[in-house]
PDB file of N, CA and C in Angstrom:
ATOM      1  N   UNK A   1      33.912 -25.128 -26.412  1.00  0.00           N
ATOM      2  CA  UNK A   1      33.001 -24.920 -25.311  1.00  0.00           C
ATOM      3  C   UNK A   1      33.604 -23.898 -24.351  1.00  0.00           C
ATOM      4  N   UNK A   2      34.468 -24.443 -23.551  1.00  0.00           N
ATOM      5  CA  UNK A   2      35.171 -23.510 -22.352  1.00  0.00           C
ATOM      6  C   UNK A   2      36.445 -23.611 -22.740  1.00  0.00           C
ATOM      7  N   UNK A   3      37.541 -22.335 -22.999  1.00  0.00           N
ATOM      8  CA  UNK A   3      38.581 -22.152 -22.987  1.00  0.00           C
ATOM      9  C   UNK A   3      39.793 -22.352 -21.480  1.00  0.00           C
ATOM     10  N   UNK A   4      40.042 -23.344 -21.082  1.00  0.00           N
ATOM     11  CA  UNK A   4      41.060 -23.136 -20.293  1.00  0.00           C
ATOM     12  C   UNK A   4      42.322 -22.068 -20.799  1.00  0.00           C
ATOM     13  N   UNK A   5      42.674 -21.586 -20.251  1.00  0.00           N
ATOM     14  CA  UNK A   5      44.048 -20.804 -21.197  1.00  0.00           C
ATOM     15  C   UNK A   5      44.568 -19.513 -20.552  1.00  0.00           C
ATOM     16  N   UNK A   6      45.524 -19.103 -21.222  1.00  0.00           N
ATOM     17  CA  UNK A   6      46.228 -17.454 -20.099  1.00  0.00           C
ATOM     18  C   UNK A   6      45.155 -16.749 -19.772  1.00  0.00           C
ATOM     19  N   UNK A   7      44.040 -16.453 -20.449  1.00  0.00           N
ATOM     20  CA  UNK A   7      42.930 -15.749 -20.497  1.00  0.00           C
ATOM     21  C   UNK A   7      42.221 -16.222 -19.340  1.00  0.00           C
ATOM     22  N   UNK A   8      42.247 -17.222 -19.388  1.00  0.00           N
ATOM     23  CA  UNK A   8      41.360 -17.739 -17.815  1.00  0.00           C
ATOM     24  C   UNK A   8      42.103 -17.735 -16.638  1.00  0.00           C
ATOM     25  N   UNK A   9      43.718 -17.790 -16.979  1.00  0.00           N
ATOM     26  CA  UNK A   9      44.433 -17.815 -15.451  1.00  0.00           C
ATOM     27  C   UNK A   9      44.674 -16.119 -15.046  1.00  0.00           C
ATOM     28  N   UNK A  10      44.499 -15.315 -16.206  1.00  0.00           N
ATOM     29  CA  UNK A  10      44.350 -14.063 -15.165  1.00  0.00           C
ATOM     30  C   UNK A  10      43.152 -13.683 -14.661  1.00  0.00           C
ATOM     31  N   UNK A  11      42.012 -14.082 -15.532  1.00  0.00           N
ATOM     32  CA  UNK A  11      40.721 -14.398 -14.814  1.00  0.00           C
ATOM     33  C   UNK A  11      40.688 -14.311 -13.163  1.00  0.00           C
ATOM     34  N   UNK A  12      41.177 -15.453 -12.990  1.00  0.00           N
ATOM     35  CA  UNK A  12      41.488 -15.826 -12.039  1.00  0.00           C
ATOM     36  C   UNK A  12      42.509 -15.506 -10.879  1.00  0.00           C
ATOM     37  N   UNK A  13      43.292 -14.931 -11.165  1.00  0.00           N
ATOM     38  CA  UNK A  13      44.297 -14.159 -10.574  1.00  0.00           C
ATOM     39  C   UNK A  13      45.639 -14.985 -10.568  1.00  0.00           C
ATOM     40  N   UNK A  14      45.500 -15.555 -11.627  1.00  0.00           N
ATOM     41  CA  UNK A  14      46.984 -16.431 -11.680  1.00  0.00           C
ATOM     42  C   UNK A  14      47.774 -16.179 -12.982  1.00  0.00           C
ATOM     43  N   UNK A  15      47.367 -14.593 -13.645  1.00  0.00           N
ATOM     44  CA  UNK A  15      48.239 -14.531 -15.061  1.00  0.00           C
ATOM     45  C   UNK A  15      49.705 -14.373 -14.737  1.00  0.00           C
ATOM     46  N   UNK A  16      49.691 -14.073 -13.354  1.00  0.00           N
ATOM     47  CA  UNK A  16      51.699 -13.474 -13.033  1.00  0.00           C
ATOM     48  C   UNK A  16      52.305 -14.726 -12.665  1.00  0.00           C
ATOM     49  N   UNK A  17      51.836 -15.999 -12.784  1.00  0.00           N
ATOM     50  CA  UNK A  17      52.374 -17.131 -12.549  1.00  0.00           C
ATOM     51  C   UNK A  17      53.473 -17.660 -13.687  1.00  0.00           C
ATOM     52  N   UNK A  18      54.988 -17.970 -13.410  1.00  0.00           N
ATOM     53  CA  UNK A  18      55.859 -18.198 -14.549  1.00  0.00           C
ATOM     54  C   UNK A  18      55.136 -18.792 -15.371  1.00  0.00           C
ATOM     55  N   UNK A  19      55.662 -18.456 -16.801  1.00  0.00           N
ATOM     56  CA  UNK A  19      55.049 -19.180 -18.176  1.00  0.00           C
ATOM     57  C   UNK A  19      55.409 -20.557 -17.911  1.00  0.00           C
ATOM     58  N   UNK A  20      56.259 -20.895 -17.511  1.00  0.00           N
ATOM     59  CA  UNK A  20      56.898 -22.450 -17.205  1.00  0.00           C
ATOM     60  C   UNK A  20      55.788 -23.420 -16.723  1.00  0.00           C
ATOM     61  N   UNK A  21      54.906 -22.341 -15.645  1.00  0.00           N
ATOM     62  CA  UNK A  21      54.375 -23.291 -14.806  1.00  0.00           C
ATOM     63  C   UNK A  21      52.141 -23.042 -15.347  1.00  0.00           C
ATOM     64  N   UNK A  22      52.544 -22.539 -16.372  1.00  0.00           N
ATOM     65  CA  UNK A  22      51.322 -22.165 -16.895  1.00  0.00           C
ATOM     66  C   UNK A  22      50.281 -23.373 -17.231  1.00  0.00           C
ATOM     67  N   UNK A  23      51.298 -24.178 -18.335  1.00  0.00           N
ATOM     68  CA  UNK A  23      50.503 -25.401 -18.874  1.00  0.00           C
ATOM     69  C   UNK A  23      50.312 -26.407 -17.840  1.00  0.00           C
ATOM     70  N   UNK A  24      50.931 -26.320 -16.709  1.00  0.00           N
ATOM     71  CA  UNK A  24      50.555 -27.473 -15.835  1.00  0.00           C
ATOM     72  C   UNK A  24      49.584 -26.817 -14.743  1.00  0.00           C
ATOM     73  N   UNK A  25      49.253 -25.655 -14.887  1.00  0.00           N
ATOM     74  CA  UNK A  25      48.527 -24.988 -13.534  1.00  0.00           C
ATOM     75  C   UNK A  25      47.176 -25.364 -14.671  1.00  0.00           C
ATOM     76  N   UNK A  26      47.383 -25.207 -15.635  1.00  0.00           N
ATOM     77  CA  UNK A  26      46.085 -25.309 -16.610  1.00  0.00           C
ATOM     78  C   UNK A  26      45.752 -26.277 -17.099  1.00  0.00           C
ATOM     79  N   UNK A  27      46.298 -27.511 -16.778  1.00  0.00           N
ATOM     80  CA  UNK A  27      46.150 -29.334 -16.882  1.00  0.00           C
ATOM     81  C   UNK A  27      46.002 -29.680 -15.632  1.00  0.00           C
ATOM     82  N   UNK A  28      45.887 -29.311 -14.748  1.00  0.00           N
ATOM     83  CA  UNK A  28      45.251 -29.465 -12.960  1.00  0.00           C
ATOM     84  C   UNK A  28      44.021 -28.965 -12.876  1.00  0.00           C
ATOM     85  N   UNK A  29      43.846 -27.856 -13.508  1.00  0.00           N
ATOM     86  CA  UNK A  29      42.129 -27.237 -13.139  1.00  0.00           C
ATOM     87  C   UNK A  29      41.336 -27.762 -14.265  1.00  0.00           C
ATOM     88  N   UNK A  30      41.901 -28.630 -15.610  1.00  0.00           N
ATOM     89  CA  UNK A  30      40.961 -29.407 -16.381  1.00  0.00           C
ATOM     90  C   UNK A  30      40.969 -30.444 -15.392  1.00  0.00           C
ATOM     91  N   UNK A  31      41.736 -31.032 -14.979  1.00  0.00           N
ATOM     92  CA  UNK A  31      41.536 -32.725 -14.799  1.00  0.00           C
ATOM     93  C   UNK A  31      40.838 -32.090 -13.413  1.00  0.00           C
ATOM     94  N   UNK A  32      40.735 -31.560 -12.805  1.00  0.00           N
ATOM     95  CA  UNK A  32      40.037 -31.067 -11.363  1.00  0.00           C
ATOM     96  C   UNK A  32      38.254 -30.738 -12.075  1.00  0.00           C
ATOM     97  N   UNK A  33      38.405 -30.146 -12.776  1.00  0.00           N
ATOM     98  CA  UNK A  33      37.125 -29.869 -13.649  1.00  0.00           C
ATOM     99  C   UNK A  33      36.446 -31.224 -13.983  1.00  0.00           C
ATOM    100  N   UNK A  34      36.861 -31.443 -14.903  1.00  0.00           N
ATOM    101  CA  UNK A  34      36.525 -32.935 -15.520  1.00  0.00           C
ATOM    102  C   UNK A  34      35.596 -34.166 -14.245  1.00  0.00           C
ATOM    103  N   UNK A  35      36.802 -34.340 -13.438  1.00  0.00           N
ATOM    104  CA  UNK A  35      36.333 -34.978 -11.908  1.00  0.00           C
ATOM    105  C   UNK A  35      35.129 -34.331 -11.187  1.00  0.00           C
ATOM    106  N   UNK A  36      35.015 -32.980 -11.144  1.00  0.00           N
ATOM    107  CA  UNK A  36      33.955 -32.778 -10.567  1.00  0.00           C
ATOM    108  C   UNK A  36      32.558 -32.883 -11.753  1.00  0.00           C
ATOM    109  N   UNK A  37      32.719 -32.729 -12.513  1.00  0.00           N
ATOM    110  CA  UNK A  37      31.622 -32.948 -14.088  1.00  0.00           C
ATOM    111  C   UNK A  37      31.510 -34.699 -13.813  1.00  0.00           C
ATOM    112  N   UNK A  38      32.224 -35.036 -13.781  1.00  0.00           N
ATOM    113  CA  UNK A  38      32.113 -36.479 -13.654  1.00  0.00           C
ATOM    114  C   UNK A  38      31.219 -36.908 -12.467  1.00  0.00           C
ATOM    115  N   UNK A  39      31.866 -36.764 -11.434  1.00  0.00           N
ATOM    116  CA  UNK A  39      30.955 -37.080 -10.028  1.00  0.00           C
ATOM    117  C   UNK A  39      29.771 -36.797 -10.461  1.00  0.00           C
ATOM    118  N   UNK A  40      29.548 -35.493 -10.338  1.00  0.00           N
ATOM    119  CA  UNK A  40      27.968 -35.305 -10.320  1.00  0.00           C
ATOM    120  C   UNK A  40      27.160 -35.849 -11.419  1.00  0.00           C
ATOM    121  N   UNK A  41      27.835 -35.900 -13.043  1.00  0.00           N
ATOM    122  CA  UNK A  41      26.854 -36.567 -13.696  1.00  0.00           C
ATOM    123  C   UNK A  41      26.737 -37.881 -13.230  1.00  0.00           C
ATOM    124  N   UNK A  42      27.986 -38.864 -12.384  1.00  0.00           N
ATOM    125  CA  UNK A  42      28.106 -40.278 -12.746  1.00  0.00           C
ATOM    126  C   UNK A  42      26.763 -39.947 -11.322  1.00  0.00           C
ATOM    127  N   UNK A  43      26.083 -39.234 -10.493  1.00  0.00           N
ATOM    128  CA  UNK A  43      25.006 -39.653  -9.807  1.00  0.00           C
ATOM    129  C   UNK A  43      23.646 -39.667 -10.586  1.00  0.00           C
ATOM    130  N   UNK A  44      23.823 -39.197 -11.305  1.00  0.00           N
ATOM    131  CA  UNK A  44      22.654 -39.097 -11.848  1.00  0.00           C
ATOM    132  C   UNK A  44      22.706 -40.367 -12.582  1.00  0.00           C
ATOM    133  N   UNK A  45      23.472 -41.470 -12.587  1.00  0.00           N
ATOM    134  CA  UNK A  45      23.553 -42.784 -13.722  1.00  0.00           C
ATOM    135  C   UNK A  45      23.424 -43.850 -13.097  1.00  0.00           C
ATOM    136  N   UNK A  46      22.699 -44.861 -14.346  1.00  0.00           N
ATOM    137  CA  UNK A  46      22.041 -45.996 -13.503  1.00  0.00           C
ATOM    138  C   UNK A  46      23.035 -46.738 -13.770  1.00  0.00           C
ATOM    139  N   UNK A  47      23.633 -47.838 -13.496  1.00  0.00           N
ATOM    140  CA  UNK A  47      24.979 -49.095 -13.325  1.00  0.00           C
ATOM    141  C   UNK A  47      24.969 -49.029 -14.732  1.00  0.00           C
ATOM    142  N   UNK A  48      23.938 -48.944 -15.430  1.00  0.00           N
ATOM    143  CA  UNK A  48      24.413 -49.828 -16.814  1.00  0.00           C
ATOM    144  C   UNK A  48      24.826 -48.857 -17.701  1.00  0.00           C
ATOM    145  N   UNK A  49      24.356 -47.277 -17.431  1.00  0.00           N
ATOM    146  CA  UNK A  49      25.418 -46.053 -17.831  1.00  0.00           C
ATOM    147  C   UNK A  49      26.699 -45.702 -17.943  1.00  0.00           C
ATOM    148  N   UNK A  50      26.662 -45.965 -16.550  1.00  0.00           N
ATOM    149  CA  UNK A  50      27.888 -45.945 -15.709  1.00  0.00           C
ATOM    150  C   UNK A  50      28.929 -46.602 -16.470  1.00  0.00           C
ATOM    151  N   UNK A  51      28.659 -47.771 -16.419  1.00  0.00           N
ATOM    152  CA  UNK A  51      29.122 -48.950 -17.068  1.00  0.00           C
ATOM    153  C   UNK A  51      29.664 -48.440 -18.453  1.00  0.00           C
ATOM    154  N   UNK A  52      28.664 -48.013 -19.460  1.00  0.00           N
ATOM    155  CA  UNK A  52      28.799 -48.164 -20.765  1.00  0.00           C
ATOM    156  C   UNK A  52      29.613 -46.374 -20.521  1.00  0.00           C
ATOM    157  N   UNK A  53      29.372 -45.539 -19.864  1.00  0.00           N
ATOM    158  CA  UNK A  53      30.066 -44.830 -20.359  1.00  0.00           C
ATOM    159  C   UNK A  53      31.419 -44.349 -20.017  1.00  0.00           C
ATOM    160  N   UNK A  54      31.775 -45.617 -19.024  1.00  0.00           N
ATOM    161  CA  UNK A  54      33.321 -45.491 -18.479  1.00  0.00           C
ATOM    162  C   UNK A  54      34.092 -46.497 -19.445  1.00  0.00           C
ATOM    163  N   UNK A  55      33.109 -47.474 -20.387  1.00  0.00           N
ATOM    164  CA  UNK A  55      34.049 -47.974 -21.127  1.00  0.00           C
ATOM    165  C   UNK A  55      34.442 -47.005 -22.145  1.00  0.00           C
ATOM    166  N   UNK A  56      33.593 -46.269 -23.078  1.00  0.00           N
ATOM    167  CA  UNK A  56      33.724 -45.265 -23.817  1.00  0.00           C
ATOM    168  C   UNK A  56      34.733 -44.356 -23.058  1.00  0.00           C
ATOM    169  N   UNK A  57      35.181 -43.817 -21.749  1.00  0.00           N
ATOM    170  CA  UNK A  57      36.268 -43.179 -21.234  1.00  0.00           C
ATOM    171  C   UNK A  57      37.587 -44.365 -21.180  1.00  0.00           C
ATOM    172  N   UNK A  58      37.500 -45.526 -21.199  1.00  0.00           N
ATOM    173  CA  UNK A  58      38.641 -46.487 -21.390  1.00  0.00           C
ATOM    174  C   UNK A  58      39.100 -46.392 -22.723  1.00  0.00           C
ATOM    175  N   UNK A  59      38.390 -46.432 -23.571  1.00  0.00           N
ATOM    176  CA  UNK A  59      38.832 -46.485 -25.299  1.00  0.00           C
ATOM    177  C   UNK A  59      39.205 -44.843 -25.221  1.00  0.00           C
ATOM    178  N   UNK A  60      39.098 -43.960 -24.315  1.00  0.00           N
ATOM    179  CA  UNK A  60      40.277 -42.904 -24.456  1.00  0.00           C
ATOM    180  C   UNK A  60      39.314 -42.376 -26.476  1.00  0.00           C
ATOM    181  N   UNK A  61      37.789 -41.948 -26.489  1.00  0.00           N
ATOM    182  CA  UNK A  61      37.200 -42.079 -27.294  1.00  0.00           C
ATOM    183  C   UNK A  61      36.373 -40.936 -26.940  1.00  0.00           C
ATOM    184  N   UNK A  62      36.820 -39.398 -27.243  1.00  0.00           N
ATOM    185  CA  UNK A  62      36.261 -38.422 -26.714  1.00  0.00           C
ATOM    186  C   UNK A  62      34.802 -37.932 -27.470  1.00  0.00           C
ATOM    187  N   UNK A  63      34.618 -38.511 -28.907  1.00  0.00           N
ATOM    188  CA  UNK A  63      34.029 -37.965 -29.552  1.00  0.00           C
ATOM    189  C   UNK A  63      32.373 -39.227 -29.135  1.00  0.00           C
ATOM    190  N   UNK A  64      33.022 -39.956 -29.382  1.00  0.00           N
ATOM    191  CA  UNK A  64      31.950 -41.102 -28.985  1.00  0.00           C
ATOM    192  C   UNK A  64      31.408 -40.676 -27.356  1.00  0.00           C
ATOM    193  N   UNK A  65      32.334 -40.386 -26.096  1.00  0.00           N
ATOM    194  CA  UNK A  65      32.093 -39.694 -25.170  1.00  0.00           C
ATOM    195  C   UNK A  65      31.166 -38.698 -25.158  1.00  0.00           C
ATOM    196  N   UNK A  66      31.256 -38.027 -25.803  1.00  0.00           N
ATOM    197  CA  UNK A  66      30.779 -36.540 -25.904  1.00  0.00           C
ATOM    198  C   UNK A  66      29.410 -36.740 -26.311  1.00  0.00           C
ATOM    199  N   UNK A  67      29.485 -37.175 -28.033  1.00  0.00           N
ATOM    200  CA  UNK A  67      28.072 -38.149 -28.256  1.00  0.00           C
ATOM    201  C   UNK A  67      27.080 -38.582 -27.163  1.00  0.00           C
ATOM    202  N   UNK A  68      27.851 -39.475 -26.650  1.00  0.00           N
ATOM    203  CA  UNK A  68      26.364 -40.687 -25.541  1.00  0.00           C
ATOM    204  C   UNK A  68      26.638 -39.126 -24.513  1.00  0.00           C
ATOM    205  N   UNK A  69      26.717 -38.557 -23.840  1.00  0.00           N
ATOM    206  CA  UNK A  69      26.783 -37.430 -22.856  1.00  0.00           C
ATOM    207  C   UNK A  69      25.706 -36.686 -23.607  1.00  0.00           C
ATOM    208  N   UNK A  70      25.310 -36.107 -25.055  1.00  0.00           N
ATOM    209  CA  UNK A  70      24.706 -35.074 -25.425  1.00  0.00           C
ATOM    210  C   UNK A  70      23.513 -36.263 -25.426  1.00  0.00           C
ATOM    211  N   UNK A  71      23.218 -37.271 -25.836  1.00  0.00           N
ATOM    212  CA  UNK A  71      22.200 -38.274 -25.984  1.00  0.00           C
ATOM    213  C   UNK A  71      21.545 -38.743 -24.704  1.00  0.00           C
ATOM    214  N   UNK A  72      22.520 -38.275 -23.791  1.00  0.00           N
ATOM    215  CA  UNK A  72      21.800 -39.404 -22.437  1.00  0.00           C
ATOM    216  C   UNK A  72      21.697 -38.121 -21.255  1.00  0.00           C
ATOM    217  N   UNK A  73      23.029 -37.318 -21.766  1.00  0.00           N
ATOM    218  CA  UNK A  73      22.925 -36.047 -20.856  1.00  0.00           C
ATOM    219  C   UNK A  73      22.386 -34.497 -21.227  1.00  0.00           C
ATOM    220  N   UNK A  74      21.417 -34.274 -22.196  1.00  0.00           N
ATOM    221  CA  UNK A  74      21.448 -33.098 -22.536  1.00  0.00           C
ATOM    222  C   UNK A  74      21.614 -31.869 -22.045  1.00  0.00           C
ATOM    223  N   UNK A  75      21.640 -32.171 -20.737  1.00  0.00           N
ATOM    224  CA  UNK A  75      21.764 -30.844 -19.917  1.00  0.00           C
ATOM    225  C   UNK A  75      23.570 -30.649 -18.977  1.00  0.00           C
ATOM    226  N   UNK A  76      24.557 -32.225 -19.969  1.00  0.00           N
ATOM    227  CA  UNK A  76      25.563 -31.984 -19.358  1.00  0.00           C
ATOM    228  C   UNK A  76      26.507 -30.649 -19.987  1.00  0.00           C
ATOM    229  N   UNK A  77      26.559 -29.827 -20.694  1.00  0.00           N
ATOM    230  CA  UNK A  77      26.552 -28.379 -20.989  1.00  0.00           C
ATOM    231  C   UNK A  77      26.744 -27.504 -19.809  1.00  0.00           C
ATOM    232  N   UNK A  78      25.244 -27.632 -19.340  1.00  0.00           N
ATOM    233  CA  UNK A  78      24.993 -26.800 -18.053  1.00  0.00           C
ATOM    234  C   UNK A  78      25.820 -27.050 -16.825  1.00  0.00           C
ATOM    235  N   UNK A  79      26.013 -28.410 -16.494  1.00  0.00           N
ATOM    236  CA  UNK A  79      26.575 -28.890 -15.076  1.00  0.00           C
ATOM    237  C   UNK A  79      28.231 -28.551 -15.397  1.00  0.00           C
ATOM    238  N   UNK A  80      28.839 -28.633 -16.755  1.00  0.00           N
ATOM    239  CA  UNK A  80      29.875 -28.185 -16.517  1.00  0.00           C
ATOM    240  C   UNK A  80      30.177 -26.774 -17.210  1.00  0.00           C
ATOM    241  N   UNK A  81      29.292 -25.959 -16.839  1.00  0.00           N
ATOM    242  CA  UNK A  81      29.318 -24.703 -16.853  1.00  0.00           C
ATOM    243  C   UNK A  81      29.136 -24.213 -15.215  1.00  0.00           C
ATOM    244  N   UNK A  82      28.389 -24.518 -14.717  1.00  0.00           N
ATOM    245  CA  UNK A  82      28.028 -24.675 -12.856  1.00  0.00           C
ATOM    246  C   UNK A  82      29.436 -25.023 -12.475  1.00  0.00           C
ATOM    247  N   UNK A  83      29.830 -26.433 -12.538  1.00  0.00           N
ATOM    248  CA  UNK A  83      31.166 -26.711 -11.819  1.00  0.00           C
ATOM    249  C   UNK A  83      32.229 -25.562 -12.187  1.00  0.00           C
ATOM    250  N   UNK A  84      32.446 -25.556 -13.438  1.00  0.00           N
ATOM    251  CA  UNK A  84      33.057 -24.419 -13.712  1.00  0.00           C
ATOM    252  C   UNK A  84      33.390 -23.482 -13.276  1.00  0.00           C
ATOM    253  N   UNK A  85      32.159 -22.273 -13.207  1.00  0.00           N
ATOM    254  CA  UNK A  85      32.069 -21.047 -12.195  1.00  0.00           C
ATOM    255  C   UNK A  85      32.701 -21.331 -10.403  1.00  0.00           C
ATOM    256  N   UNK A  86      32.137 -22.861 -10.406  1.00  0.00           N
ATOM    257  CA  UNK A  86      32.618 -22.970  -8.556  1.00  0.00           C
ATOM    258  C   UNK A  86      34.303 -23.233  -8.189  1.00  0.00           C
ATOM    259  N   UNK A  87      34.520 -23.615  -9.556  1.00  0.00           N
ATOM    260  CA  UNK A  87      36.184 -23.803  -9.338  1.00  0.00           C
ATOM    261  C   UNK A  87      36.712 -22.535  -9.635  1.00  0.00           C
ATOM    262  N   UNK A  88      36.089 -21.680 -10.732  1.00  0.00           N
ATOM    263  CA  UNK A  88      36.691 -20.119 -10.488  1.00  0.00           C
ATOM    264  C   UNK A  88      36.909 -19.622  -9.428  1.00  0.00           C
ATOM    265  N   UNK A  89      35.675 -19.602  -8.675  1.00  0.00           N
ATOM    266  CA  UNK A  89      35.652 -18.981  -7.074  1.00  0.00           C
ATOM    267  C   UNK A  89      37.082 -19.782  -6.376  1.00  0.00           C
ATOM    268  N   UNK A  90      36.925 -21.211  -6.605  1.00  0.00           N
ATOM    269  CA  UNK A  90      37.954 -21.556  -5.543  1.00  0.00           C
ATOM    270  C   UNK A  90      39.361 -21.751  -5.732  1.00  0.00           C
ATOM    271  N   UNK A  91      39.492 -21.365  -6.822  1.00  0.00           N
ATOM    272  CA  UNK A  91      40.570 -20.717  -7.478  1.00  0.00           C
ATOM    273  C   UNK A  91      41.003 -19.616  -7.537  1.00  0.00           C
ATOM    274  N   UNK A  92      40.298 -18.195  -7.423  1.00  0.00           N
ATOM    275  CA  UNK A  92      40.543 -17.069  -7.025  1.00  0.00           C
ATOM    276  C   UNK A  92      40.818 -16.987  -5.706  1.00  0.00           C
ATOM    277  N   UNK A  93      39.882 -18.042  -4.805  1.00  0.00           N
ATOM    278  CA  UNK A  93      40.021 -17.921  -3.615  1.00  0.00           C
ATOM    279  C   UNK A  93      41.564 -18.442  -3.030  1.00  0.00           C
ATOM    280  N   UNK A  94      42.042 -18.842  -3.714  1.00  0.00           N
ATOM    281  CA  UNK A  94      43.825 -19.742  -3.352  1.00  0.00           C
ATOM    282  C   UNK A  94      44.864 -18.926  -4.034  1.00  0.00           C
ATOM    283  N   UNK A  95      44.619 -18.148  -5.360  1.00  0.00           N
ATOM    284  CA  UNK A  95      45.296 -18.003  -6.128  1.00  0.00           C
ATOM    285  C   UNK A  95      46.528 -16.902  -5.132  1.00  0.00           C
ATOM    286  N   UNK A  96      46.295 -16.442  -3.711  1.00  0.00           N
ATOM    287  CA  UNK A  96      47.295 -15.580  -3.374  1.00  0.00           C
ATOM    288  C   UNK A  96      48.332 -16.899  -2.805  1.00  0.00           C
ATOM    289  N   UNK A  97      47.832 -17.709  -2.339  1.00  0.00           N
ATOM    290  CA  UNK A  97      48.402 -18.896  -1.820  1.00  0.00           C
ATOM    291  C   UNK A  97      49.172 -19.422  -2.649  1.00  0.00           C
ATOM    292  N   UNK A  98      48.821 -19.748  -4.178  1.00  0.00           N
ATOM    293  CA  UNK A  98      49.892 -20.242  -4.803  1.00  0.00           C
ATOM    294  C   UNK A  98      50.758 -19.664  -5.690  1.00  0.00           C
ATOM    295  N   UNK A  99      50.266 -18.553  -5.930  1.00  0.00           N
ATOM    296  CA  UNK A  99      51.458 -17.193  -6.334  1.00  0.00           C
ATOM    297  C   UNK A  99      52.581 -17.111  -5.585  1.00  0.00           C
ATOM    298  N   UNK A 100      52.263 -16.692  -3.701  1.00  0.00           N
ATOM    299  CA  UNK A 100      53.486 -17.040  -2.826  1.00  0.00           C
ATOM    300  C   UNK A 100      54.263 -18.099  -3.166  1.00  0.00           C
ATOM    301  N   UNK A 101      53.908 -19.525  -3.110  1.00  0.00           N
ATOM    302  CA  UNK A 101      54.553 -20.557  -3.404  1.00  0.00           C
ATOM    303  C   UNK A 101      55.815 -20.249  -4.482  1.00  0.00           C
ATOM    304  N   UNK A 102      55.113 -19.702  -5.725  1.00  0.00           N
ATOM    305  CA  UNK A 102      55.858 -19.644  -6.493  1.00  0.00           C
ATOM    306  C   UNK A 102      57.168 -18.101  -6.820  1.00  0.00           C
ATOM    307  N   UNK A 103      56.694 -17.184  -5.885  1.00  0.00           N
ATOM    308  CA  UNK A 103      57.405 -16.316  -5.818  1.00  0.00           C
ATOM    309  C   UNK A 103      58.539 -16.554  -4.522  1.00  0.00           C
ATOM    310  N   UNK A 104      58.389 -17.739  -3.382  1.00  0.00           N
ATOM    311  CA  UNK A 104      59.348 -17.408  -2.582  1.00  0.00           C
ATOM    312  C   UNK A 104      61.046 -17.548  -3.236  1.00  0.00           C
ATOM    313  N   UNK A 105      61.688 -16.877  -2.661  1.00  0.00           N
ATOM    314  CA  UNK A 105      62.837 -16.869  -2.959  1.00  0.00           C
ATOM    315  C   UNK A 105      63.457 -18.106  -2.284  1.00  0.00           C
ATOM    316  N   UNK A 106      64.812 -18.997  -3.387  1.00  0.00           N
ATOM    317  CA  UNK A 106      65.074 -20.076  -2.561  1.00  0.00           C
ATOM    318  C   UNK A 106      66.003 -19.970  -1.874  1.00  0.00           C
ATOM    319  N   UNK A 107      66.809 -20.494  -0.693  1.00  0.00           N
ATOM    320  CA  UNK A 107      67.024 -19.892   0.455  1.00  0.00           C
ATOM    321  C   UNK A 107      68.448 -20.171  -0.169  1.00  0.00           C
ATOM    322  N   UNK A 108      69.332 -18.755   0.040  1.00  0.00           N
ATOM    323  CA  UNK A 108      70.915 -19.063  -0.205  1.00  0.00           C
ATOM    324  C   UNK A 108      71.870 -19.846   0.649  1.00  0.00           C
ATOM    325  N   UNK A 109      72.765 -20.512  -0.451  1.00  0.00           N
ATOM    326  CA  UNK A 109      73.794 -21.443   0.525  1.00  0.00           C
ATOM    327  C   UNK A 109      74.681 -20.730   1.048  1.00  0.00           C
ATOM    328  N   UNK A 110      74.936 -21.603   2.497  1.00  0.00           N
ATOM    329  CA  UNK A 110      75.963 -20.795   3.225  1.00  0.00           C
ATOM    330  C   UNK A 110      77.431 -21.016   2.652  1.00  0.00           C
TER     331      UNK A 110
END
């Protein structure tokens, strides 16, 4: 579906970020992703959705997940294509912020 990956962090303005710190800058903006895909579909769900499809996220059961989502959500595709684009923005929008972070120099001992 959507590639998280180097390709998306220079996208974004975060390809000069150490390789070190790549896979975890790119396991923060899934699980940040995910959460916002979540919220908004879990409004659109009635208790007994809700219900059935947070147990299917307990059994850690992505395919069965994915399944009842294309069956109950057909248009969840779209919403996390939307969230998507808005975390680009607010991710480009920080990305000078956390480049600094990672470029300051650490302060020498006396």
């Amino acid at each position: 579906m959507y590639k998280l990956d180097d390709n998306f962090l220079i996208e974004v303005g975060l390809g000069s970020l150490p390789a070190h710190e790549k896979p975890e800058m790119i396991r923060d903006i899934y699980n940040k992703l995910e959460l916002k895909v979540g919220m908004r579909l879990a409004e659109q769900m009635t208790d007994a959705q809700l219900d059935e499809f947070e147990g299917l996220i307990d059994q850690k059961n992505d395919t069965a997940s994915l399944q009842w989502l294309e069956r109950n959500f057909p248009n969840y595709k779209q919403v996390v294509a939307e969230e998507l684009e808005k975390l680009k923005i607010e991710v480009k929008t920080s990305a000078p912020q956390i480049l600094a972070v990672f470029n300051q120099t650490p302060p020498q001992a006396a």
